[in-house]
C-alpha atoms as a PDB file:
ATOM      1  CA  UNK A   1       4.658   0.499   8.487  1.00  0.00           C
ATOM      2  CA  UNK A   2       3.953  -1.438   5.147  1.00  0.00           C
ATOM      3  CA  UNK A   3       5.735   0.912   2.667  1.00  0.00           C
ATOM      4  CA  UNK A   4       9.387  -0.314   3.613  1.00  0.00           C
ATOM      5  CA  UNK A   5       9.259  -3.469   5.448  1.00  0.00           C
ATOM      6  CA  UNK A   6      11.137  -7.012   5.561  1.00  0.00           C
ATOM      7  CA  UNK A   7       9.243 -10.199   5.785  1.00  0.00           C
ATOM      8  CA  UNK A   8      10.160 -13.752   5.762  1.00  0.00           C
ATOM      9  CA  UNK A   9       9.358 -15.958   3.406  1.00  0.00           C
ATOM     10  CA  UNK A  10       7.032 -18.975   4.498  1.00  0.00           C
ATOM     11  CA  UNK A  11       8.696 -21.717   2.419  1.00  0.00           C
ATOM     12  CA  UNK A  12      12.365 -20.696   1.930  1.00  0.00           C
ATOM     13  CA  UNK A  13      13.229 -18.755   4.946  1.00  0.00           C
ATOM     14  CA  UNK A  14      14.773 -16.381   2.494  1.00  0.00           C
ATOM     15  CA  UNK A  15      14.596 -12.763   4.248  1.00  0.00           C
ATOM     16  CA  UNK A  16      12.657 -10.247   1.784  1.00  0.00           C
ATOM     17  CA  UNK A  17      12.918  -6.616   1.559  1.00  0.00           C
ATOM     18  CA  UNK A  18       9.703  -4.923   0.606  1.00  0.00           C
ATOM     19  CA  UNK A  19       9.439  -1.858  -0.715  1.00  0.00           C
ATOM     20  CA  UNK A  20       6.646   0.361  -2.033  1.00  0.00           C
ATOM     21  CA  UNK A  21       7.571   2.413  -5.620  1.00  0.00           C
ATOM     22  CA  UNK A  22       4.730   3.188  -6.739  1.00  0.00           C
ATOM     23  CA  UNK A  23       0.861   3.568  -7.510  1.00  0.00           C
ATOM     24  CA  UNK A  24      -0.635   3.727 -10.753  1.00  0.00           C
ATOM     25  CA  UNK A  25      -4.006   3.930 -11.998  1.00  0.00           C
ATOM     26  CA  UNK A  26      -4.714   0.365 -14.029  1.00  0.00           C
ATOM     27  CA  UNK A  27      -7.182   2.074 -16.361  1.00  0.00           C
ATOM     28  CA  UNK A  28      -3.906   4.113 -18.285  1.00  0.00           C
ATOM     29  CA  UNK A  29      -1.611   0.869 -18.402  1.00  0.00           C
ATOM     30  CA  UNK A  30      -4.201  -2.203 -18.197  1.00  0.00           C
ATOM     31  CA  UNK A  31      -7.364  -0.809 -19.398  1.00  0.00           C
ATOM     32  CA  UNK A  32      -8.653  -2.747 -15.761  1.00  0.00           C
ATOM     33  CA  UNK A  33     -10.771  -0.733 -12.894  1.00  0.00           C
ATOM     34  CA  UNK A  34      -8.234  -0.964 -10.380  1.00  0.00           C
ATOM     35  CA  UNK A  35      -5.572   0.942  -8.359  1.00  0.00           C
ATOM     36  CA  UNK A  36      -1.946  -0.776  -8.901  1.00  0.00           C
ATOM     37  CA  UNK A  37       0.190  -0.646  -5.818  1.00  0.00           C
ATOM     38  CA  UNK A  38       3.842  -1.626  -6.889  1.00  0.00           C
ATOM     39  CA  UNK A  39       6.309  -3.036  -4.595  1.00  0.00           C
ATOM     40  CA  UNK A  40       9.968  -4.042  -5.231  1.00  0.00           C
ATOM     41  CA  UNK A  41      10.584  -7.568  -3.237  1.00  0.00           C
ATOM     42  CA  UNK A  42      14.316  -8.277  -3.205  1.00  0.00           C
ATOM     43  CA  UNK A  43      14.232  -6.346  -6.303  1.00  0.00           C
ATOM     44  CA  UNK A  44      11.653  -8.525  -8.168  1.00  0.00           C
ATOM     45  CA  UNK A  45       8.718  -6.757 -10.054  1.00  0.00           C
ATOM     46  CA  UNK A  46       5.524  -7.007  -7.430  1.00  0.00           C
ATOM     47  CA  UNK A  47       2.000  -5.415  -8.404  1.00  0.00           C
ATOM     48  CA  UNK A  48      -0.803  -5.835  -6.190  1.00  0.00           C
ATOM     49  CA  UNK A  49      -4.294  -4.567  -7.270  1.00  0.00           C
ATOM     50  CA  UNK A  50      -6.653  -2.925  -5.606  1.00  0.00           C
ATOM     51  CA  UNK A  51     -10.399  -2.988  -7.497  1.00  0.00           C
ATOM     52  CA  UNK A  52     -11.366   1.119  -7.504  1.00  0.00           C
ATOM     53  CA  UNK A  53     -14.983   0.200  -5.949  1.00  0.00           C
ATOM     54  CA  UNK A  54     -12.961  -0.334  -2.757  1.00  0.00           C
ATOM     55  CA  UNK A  55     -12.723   3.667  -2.434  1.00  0.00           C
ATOM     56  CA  UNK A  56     -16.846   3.684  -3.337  1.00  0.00           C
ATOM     57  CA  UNK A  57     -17.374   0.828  -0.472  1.00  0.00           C
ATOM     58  CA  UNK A  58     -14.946   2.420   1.927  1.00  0.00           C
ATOM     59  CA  UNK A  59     -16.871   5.549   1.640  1.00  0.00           C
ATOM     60  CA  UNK A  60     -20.188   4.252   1.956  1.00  0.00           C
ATOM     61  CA  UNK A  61     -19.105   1.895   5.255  1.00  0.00           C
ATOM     62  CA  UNK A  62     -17.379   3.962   7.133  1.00  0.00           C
ATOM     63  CA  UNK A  63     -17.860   7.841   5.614  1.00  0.00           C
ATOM     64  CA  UNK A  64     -14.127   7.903   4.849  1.00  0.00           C
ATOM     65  CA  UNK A  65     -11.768   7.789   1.984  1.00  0.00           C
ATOM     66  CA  UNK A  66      -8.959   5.711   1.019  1.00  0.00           C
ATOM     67  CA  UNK A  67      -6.190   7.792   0.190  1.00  0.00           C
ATOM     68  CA  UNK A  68      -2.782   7.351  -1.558  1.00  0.00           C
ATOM     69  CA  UNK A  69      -0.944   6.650   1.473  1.00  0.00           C
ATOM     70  CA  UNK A  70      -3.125   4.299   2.558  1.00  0.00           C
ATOM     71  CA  UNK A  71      -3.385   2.935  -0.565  1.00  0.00           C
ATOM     72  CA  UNK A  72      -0.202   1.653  -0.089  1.00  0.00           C
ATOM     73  CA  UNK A  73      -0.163   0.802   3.092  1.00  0.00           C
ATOM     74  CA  UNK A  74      -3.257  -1.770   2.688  1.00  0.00           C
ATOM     75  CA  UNK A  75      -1.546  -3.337  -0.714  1.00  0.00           C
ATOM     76  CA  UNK A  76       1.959  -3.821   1.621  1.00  0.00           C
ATOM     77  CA  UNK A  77      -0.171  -5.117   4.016  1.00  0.00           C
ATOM     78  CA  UNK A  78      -1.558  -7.296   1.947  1.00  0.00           C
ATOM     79  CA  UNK A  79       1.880  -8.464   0.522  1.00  0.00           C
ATOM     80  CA  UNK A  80       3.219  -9.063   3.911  1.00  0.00           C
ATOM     81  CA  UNK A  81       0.507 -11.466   4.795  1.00  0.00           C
ATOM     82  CA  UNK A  82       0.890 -13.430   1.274  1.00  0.00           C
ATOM     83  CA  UNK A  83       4.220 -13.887   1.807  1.00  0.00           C
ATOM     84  CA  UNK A  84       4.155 -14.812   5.588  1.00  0.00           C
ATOM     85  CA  UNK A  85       1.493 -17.217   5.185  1.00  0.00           C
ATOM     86  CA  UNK A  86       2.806 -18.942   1.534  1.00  0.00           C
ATOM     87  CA  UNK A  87       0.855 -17.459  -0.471  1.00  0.00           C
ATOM     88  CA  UNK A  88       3.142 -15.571  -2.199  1.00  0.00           C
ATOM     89  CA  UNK A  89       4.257 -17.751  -5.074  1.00  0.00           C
ATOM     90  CA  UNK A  90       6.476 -15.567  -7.331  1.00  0.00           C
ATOM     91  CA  UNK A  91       3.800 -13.976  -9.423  1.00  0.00           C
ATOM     92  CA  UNK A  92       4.181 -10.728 -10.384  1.00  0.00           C
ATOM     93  CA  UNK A  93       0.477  -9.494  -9.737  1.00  0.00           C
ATOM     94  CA  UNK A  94      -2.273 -10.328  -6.849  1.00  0.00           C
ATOM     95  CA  UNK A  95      -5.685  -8.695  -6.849  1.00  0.00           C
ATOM     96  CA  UNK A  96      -7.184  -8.203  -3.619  1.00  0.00           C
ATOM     97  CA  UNK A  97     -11.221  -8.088  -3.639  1.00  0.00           C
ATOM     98  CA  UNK A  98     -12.876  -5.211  -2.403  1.00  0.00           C
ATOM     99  CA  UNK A  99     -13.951  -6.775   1.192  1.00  0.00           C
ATOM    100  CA  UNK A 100      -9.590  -7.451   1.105  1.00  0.00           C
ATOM    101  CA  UNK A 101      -9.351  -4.220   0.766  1.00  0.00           C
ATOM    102  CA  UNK A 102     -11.469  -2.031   3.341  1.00  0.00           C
ATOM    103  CA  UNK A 103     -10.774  -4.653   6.043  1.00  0.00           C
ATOM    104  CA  UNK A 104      -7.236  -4.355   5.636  1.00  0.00           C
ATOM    105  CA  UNK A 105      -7.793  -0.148   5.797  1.00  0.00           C
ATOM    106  CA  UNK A 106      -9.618  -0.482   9.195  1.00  0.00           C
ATOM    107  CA  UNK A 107      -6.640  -3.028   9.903  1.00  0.00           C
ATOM    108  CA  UNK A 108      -4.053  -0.201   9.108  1.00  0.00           C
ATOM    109  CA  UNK A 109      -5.955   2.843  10.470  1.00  0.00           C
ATOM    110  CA  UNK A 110      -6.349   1.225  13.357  1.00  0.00           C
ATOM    111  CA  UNK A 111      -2.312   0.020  14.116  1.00  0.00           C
ATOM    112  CA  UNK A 112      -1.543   3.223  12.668  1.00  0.00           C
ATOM    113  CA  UNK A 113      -4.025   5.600  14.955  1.00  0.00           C
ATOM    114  CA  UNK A 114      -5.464   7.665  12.348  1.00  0.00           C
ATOM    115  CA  UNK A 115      -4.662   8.488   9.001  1.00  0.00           C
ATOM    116  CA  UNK A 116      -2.786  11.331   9.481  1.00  0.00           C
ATOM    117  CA  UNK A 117       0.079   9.587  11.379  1.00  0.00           C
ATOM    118  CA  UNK A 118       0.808   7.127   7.830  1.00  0.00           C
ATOM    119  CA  UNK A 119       4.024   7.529   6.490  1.00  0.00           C
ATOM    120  CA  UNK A 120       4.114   9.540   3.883  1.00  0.00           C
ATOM    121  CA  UNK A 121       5.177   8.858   0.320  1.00  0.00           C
ATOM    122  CA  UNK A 122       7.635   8.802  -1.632  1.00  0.00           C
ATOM    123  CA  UNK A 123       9.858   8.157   1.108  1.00  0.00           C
ATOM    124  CA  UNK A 124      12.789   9.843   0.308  1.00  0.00           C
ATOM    125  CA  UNK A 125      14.741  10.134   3.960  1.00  0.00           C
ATOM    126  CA  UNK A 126      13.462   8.217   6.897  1.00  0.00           C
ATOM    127  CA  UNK A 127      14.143  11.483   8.986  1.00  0.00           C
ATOM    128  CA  UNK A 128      12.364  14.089   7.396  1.00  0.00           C
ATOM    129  CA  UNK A 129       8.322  13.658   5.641  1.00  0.00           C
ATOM    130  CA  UNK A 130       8.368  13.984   2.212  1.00  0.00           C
ATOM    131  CA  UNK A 131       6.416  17.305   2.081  1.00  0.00           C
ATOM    132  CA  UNK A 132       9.138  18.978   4.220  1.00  0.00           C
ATOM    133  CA  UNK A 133      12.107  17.793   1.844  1.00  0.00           C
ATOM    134  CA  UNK A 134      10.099  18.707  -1.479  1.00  0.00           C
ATOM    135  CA  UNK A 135       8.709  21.806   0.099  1.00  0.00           C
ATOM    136  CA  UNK A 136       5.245  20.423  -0.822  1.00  0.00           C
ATOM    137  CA  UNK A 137       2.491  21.569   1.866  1.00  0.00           C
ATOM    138  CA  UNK A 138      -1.602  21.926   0.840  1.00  0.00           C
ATOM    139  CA  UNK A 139      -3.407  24.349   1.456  1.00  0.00           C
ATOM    140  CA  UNK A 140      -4.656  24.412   5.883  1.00  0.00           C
ATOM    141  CA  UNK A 141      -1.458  21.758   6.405  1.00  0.00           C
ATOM    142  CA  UNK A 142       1.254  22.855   8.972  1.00  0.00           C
ATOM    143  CA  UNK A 143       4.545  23.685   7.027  1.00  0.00           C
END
């Protein structure tokens, strides 16, 4: 989905490879309330932040959680859409508000079916989930 995607750029034409690397809570690097979903685009630096009372209104609209994978789904989302409609303007951080946020996760739950069927990260081989390749599996989860 929105993890590992390419995406062309609105005012160049250029062809850009997304691609998520990581997520980072802002409050240890930043000092800000937020969630920091980076992506590398063409290799260029991309942070987009999510403000942490997302997860509080998310919870309180629809009973459910955001979690890390979709997390990062919503973020490359979000990138994907800056970038297709111009937005994107070389910065190296966008902050999404929180109503950006919980629209886009009804946006991805919905393409994606449910959130059990989002890619899962880090996405180490296309063909095999990353639980099953690190041997990872929580407690009540198939192995």
């Amino acid at each position: 989905m929105y993890e590992d995607f390419k995406v062309t750029d609105r005012w160049t034409g250029e062809q850009l490879h997304c691609k998520w690397k990581g997520t980072i809570v802002a409050i240890a690097t930043r000092h800000a309330d937020a969630t920091d979903i980076r992506f590398s685009v063409n290799d260029r630096p991309v942070w987009i932040s999510l403000p942490n009372l997302a997860w509080v209104e998310q919870k309180h609209r629809t009973g459910n959680v955001i979690t890390d994978y979709l997390a990062a789904q919503i973020a490359g989302l979000y990138l994907k859409q800056a970038i297709e409609s111009g937005y994107d303007n070389g910065r190296e951080m966008y902050t999404m508000t929180v109503d950006e946020v919980v629209n886009l996760a009804d946006k991805v739950v919905r393409e994606a079916g449910h959130t059990t069927k989002l890619p899962s990260l880090p996405v180490i081989n296309e063909n095999i989930r990353a639980e099953d390749e690190m041997g990872i599996h929580l407690p009540g989860e198939p192995a």
